[in-house]
PDB file of N, CA and C in Angstrom:
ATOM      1  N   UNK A   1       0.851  -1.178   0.000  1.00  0.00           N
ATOM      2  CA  UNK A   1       0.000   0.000   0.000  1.00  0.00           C
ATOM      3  C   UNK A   1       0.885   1.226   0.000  1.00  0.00           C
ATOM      4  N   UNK A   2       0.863   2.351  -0.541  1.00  0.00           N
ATOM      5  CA  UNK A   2       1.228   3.318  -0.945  1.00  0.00           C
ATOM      6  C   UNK A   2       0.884   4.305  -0.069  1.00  0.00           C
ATOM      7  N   UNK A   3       1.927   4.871   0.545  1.00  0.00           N
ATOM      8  CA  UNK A   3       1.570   6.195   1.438  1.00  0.00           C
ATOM      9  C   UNK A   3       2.073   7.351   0.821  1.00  0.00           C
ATOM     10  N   UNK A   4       1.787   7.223  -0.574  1.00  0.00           N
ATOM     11  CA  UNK A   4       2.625   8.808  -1.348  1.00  0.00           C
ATOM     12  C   UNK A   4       1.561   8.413  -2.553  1.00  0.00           C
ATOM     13  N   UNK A   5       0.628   8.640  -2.617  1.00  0.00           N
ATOM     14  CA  UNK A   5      -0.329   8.926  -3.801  1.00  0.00           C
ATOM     15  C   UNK A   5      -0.548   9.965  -4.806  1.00  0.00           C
ATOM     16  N   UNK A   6       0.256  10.355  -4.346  1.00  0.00           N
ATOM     17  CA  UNK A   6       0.550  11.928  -5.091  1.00  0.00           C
ATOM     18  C   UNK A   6       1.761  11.351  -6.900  1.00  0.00           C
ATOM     19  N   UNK A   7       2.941  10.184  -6.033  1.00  0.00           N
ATOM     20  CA  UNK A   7       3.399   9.706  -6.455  1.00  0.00           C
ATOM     21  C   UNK A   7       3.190   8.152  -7.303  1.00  0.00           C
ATOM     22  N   UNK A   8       2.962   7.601  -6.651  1.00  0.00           N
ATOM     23  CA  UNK A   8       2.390   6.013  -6.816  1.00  0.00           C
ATOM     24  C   UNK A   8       0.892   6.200  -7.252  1.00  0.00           C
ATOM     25  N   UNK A   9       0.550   6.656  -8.577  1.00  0.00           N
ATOM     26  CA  UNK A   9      -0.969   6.343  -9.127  1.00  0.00           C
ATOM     27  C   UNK A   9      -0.830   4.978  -9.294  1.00  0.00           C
ATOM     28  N   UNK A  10      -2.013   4.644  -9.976  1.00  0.00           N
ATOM     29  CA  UNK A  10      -1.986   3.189 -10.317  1.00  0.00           C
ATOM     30  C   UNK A  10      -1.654   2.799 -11.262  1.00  0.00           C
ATOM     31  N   UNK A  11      -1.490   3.454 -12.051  1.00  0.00           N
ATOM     32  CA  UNK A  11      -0.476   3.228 -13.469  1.00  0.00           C
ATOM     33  C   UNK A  11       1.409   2.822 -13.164  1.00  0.00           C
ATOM     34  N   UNK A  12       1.330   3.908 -12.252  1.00  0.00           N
ATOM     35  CA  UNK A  12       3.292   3.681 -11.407  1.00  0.00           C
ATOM     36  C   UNK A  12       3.023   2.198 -10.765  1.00  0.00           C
ATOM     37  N   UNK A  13       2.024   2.120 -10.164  1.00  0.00           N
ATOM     38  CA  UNK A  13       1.852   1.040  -9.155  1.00  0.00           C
ATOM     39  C   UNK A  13       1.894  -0.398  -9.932  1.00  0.00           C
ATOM     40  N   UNK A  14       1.106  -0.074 -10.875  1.00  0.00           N
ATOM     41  CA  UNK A  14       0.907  -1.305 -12.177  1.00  0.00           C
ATOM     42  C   UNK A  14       2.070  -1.861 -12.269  1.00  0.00           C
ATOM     43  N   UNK A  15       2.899  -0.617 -13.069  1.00  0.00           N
ATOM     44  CA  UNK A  15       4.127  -1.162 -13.552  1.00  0.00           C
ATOM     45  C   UNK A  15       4.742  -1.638 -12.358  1.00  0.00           C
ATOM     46  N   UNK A  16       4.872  -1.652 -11.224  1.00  0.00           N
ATOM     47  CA  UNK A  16       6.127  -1.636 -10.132  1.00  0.00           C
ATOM     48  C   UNK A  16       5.713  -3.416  -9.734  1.00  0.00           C
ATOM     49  N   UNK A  17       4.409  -3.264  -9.772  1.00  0.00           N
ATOM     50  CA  UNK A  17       4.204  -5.056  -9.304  1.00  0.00           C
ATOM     51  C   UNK A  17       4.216  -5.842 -10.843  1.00  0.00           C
ATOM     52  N   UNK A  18       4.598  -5.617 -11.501  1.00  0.00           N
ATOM     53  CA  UNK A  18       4.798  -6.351 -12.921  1.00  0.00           C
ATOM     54  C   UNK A  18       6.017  -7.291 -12.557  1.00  0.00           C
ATOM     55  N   UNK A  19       6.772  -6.819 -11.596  1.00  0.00           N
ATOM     56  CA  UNK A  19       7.698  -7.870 -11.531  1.00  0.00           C
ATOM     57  C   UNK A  19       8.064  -8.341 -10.158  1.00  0.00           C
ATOM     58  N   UNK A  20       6.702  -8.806  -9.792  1.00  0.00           N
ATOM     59  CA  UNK A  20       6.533  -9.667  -8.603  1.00  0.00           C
ATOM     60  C   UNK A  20       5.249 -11.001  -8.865  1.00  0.00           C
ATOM     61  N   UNK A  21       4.830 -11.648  -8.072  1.00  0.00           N
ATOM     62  CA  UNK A  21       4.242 -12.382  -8.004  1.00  0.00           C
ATOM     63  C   UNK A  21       2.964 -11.571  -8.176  1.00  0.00           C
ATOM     64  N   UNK A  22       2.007 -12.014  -9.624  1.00  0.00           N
ATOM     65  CA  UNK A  22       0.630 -11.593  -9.584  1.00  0.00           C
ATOM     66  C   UNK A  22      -0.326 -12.042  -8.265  1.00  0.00           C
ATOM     67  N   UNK A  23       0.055 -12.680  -7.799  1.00  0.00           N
ATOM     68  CA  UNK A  23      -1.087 -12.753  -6.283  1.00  0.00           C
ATOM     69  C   UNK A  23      -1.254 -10.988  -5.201  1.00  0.00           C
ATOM     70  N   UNK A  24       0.073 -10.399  -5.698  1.00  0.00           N
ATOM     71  CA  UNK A  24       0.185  -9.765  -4.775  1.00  0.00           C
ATOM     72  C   UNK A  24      -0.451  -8.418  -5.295  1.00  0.00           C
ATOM     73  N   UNK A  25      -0.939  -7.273  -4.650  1.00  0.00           N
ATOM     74  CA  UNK A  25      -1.955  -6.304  -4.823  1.00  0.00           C
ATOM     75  C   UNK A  25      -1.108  -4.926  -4.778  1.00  0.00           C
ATOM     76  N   UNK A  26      -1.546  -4.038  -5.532  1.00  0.00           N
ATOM     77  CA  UNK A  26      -0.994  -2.645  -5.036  1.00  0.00           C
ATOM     78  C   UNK A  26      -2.444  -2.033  -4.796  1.00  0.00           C
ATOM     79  N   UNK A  27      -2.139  -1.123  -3.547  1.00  0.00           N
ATOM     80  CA  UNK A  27      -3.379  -0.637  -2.862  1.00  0.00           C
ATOM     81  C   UNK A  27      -3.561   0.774  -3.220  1.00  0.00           C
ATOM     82  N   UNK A  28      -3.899   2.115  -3.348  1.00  0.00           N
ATOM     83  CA  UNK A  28      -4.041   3.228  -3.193  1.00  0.00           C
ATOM     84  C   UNK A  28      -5.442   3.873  -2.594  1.00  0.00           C
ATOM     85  N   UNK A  29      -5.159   4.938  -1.764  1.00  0.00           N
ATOM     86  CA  UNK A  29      -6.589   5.663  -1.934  1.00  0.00           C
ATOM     87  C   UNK A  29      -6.295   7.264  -2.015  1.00  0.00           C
ATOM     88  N   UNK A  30      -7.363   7.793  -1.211  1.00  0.00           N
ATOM     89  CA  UNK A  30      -7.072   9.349  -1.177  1.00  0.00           C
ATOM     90  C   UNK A  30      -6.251   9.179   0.178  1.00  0.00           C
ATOM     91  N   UNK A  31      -5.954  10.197   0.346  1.00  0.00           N
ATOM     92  CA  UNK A  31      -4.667  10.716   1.658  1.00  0.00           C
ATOM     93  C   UNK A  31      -5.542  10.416   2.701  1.00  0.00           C
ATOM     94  N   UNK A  32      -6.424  10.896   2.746  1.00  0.00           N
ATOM     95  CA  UNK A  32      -8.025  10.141   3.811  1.00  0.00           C
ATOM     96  C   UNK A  32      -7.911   8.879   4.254  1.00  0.00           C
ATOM     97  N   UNK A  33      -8.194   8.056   3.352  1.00  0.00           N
ATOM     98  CA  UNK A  33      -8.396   6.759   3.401  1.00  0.00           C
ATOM     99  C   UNK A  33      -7.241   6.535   3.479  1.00  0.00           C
ATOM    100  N   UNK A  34      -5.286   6.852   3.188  1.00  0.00           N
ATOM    101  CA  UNK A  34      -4.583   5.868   3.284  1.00  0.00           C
ATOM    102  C   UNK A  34      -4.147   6.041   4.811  1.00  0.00           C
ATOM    103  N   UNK A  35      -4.907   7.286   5.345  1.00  0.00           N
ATOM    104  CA  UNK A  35      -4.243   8.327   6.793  1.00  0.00           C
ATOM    105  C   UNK A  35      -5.122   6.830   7.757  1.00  0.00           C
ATOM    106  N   UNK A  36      -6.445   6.149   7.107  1.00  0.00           N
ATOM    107  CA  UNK A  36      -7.296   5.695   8.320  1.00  0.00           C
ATOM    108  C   UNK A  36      -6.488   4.387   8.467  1.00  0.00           C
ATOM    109  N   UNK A  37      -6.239   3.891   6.902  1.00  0.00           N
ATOM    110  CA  UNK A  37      -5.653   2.578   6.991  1.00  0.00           C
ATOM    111  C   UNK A  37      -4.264   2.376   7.812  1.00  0.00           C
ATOM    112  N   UNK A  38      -3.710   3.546   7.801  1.00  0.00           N
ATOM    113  CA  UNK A  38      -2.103   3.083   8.451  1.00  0.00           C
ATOM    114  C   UNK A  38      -2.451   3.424   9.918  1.00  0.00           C
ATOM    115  N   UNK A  39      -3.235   4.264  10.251  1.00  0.00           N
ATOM    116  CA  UNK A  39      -3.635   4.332  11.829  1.00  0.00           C
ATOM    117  C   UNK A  39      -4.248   2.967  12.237  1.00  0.00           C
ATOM    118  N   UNK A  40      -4.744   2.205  11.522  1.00  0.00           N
ATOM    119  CA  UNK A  40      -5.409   0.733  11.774  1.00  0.00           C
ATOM    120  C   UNK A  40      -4.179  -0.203  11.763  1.00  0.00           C
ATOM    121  N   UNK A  41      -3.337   0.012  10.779  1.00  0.00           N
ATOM    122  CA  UNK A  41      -2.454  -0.828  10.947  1.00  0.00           C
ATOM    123  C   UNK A  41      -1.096  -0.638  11.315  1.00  0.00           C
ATOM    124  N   UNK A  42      -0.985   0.813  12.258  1.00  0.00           N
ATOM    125  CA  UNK A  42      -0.047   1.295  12.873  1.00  0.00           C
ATOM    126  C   UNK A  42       1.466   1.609  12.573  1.00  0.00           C
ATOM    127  N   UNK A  43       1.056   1.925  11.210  1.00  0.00           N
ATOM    128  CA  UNK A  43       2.001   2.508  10.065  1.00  0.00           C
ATOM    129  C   UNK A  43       2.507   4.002  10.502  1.00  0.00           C
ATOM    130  N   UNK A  44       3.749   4.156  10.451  1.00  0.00           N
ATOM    131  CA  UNK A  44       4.165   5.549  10.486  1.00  0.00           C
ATOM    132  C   UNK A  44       4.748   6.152   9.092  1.00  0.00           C
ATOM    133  N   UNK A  45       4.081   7.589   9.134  1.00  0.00           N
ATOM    134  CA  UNK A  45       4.832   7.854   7.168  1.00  0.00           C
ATOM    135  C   UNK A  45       5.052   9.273   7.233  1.00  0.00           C
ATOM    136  N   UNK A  46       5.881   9.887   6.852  1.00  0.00           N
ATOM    137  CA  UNK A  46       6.095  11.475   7.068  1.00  0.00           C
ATOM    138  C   UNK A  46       6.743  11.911   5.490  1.00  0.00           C
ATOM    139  N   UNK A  47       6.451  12.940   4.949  1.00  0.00           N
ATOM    140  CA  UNK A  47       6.775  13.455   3.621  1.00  0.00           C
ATOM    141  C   UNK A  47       8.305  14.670   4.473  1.00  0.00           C
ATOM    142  N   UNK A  48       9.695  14.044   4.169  1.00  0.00           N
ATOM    143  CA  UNK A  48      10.112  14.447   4.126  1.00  0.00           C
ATOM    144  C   UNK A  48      11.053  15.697   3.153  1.00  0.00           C
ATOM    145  N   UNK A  49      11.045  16.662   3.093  1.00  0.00           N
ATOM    146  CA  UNK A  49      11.547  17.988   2.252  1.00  0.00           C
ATOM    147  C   UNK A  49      13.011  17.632   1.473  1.00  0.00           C
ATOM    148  N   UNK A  50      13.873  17.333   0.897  1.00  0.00           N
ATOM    149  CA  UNK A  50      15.181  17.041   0.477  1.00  0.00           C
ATOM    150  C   UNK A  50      15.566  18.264  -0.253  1.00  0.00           C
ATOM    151  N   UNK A  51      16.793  18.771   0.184  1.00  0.00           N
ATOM    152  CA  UNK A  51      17.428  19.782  -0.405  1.00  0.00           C
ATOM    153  C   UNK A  51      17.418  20.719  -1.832  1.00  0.00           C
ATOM    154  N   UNK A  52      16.336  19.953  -2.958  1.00  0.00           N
ATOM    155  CA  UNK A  52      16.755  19.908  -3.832  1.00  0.00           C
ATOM    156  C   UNK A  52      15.572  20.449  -4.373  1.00  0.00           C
ATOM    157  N   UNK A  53      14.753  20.542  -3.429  1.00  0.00           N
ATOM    158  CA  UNK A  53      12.745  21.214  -3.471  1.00  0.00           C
ATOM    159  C   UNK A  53      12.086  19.904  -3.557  1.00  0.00           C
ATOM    160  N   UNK A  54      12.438  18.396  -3.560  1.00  0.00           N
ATOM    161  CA  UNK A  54      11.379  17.535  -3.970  1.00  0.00           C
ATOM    162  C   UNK A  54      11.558  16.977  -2.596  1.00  0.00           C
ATOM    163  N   UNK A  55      11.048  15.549  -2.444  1.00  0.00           N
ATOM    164  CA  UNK A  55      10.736  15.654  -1.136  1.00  0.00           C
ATOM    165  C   UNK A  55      11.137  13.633  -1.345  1.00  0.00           C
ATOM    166  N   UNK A  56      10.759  13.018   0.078  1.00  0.00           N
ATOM    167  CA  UNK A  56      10.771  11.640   0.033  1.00  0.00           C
ATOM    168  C   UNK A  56       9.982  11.000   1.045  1.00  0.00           C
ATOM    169  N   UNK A  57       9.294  10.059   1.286  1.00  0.00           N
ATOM    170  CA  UNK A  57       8.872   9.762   2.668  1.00  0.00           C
ATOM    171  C   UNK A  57       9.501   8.869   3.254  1.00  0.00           C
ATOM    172  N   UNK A  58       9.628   9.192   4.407  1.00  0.00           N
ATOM    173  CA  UNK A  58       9.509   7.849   5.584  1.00  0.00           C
ATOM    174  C   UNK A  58       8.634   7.185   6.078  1.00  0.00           C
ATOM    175  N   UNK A  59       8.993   5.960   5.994  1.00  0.00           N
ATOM    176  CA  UNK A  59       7.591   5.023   6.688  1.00  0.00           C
ATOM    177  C   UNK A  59       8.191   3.430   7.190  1.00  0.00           C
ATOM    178  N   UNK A  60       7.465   3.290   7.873  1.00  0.00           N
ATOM    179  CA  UNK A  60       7.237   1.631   8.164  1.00  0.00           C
ATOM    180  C   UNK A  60       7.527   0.965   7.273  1.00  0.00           C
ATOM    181  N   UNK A  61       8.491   0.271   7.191  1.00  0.00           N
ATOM    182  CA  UNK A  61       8.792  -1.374   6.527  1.00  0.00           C
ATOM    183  C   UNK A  61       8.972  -2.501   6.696  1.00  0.00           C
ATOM    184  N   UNK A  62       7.773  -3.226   7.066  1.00  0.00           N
ATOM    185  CA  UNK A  62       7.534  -4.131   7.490  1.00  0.00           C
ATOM    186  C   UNK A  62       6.558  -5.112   6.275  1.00  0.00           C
ATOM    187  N   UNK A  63       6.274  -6.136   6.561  1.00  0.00           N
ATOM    188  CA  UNK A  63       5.123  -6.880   5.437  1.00  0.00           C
ATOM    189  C   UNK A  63       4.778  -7.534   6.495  1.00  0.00           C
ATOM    190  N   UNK A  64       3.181  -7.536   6.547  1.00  0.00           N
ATOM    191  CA  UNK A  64       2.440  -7.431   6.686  1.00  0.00           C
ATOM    192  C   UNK A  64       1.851  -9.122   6.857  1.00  0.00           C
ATOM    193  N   UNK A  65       2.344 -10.172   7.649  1.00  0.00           N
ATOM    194  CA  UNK A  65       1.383 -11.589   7.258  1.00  0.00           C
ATOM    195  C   UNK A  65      -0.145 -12.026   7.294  1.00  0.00           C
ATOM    196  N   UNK A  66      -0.881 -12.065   6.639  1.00  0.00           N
ATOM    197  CA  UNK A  66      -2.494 -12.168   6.390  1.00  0.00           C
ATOM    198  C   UNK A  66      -2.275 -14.016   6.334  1.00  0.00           C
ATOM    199  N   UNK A  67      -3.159 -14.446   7.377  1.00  0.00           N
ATOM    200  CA  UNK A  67      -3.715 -15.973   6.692  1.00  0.00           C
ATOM    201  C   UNK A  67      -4.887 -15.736   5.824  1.00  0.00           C
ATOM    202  N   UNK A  68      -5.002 -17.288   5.298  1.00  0.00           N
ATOM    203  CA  UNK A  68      -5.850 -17.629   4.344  1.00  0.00           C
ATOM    204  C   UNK A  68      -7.503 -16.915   4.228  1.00  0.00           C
ATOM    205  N   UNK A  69      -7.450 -16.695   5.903  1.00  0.00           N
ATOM    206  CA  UNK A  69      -9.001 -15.613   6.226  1.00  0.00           C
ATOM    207  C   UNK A  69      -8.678 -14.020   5.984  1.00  0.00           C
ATOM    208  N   UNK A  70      -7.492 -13.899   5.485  1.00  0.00           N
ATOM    209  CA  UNK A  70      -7.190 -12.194   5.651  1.00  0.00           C
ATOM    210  C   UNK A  70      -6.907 -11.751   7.231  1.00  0.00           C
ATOM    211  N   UNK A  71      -6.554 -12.515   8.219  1.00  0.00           N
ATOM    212  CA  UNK A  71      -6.573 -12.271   9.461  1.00  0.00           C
ATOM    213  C   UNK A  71      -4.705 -11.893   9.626  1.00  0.00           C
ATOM    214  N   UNK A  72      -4.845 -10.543  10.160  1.00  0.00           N
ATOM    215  CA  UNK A  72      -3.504 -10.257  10.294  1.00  0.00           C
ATOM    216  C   UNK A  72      -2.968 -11.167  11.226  1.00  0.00           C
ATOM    217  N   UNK A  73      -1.720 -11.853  11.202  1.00  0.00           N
ATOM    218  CA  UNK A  73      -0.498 -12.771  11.866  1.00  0.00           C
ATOM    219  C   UNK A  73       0.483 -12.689  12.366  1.00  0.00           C
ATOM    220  N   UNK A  74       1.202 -11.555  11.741  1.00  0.00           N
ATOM    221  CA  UNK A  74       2.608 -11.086  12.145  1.00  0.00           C
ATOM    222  C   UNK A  74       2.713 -10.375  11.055  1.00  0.00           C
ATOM    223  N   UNK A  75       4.329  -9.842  11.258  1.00  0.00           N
ATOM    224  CA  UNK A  75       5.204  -9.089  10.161  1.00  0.00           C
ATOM    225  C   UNK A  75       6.056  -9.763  10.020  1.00  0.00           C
ATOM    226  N   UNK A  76       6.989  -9.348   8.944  1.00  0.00           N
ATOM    227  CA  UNK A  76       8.436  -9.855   8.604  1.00  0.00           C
ATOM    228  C   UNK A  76       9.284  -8.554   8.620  1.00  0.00           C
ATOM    229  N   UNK A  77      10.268  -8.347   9.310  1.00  0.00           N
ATOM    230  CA  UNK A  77      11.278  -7.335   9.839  1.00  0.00           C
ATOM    231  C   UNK A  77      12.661  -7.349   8.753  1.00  0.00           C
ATOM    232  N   UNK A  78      12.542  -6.567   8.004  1.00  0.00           N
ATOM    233  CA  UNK A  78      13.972  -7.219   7.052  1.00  0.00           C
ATOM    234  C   UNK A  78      15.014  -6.662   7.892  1.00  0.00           C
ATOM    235  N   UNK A  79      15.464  -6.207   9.194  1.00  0.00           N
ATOM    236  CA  UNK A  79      16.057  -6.196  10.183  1.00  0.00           C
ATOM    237  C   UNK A  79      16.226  -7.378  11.396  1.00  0.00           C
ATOM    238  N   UNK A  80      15.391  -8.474  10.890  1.00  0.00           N
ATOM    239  CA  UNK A  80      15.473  -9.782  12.260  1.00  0.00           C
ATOM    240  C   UNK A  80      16.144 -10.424  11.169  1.00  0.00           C
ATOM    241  N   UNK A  81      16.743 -11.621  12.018  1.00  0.00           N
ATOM    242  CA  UNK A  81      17.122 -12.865  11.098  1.00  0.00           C
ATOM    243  C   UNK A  81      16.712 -13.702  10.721  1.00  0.00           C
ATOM    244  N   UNK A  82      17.213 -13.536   8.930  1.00  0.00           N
ATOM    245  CA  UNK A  82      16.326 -14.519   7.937  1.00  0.00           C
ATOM    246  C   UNK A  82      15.745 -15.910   8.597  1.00  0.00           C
ATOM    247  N   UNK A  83      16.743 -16.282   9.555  1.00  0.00           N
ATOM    248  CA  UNK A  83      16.074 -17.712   9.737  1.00  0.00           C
ATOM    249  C   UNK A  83      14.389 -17.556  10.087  1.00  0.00           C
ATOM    250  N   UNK A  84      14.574 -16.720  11.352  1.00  0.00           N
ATOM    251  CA  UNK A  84      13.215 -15.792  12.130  1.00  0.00           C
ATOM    252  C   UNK A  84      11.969 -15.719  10.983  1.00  0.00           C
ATOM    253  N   UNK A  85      12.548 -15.303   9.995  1.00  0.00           N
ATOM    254  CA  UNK A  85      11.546 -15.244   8.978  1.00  0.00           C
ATOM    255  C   UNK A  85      10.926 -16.162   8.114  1.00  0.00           C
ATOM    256  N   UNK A  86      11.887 -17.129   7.795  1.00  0.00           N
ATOM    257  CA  UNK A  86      11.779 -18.343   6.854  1.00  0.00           C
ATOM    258  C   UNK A  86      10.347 -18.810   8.021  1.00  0.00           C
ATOM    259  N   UNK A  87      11.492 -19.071   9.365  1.00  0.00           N
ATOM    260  CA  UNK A  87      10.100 -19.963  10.411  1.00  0.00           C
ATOM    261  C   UNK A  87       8.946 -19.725   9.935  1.00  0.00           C
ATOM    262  N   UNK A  88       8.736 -17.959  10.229  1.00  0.00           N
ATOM    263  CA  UNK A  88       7.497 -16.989  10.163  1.00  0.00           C
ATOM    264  C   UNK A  88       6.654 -17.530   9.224  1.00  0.00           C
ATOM    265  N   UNK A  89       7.106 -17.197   7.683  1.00  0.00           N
ATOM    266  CA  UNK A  89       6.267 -17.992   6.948  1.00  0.00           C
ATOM    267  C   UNK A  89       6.406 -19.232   6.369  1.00  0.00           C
ATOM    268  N   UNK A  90       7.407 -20.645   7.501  1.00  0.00           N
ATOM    269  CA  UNK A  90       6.734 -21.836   7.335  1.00  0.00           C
ATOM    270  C   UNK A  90       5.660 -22.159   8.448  1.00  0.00           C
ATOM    271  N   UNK A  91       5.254 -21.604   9.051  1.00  0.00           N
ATOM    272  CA  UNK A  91       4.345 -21.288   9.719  1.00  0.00           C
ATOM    273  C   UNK A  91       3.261 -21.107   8.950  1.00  0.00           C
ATOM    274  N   UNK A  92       3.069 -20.111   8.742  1.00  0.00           N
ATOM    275  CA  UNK A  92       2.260 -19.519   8.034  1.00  0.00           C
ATOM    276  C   UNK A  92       1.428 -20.385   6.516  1.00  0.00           C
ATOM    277  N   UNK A  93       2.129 -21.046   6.197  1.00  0.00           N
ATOM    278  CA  UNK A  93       1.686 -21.696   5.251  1.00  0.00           C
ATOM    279  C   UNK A  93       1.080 -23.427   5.602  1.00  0.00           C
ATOM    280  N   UNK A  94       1.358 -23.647   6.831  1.00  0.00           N
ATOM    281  CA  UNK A  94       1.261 -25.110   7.404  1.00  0.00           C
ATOM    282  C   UNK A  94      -0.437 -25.249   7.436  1.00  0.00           C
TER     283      UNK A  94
END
């Protein structure tokens, strides 16, 4: 999901998951709707200013594990160790 919509239409978004696994979704809404979703899912994102007049954000990077019901599970930390993670989602798939 996209916390820079200004940037990431769905056309950018299209192309960017073209080279991942089609199961997986790109999300967008208005700044509204993406402000309710990351407060639900306790996302932090700030539009930072860069020297140059354009700007970049910061945010949460984490993914997000959903089972088979859509029921959130965990995250994956690309800061823990891979093993930590492999577990995570052989878990997850059992």
């Amino acid at each position: 999901m996209t916390v820079d919509p200004a940037r990431d239409t769905p056309e950018v978004l299209k192309e960017y998951l073209a080279s991942f696994d089609s199961r997986i979704l790109a999300l967008t809404g208005s700044a509204d709707e993406i402000a309710k979703v990351a407060k639900l899912y306790r996302v932090y994102y700030a539009k930072q200013a860069t020297s140059d007049g354009g700007y970049t954000m910061d945010h949460t990077s984490l993914v997000y594990l959903m089972n088979r019901d859509g029921k959130f599970v965990g995250t994956l930390d690309f800061h823990e160790d891979p093993n930590v993670r492999v577990k995570k989602l052989e878990k997850l798939v059992q």
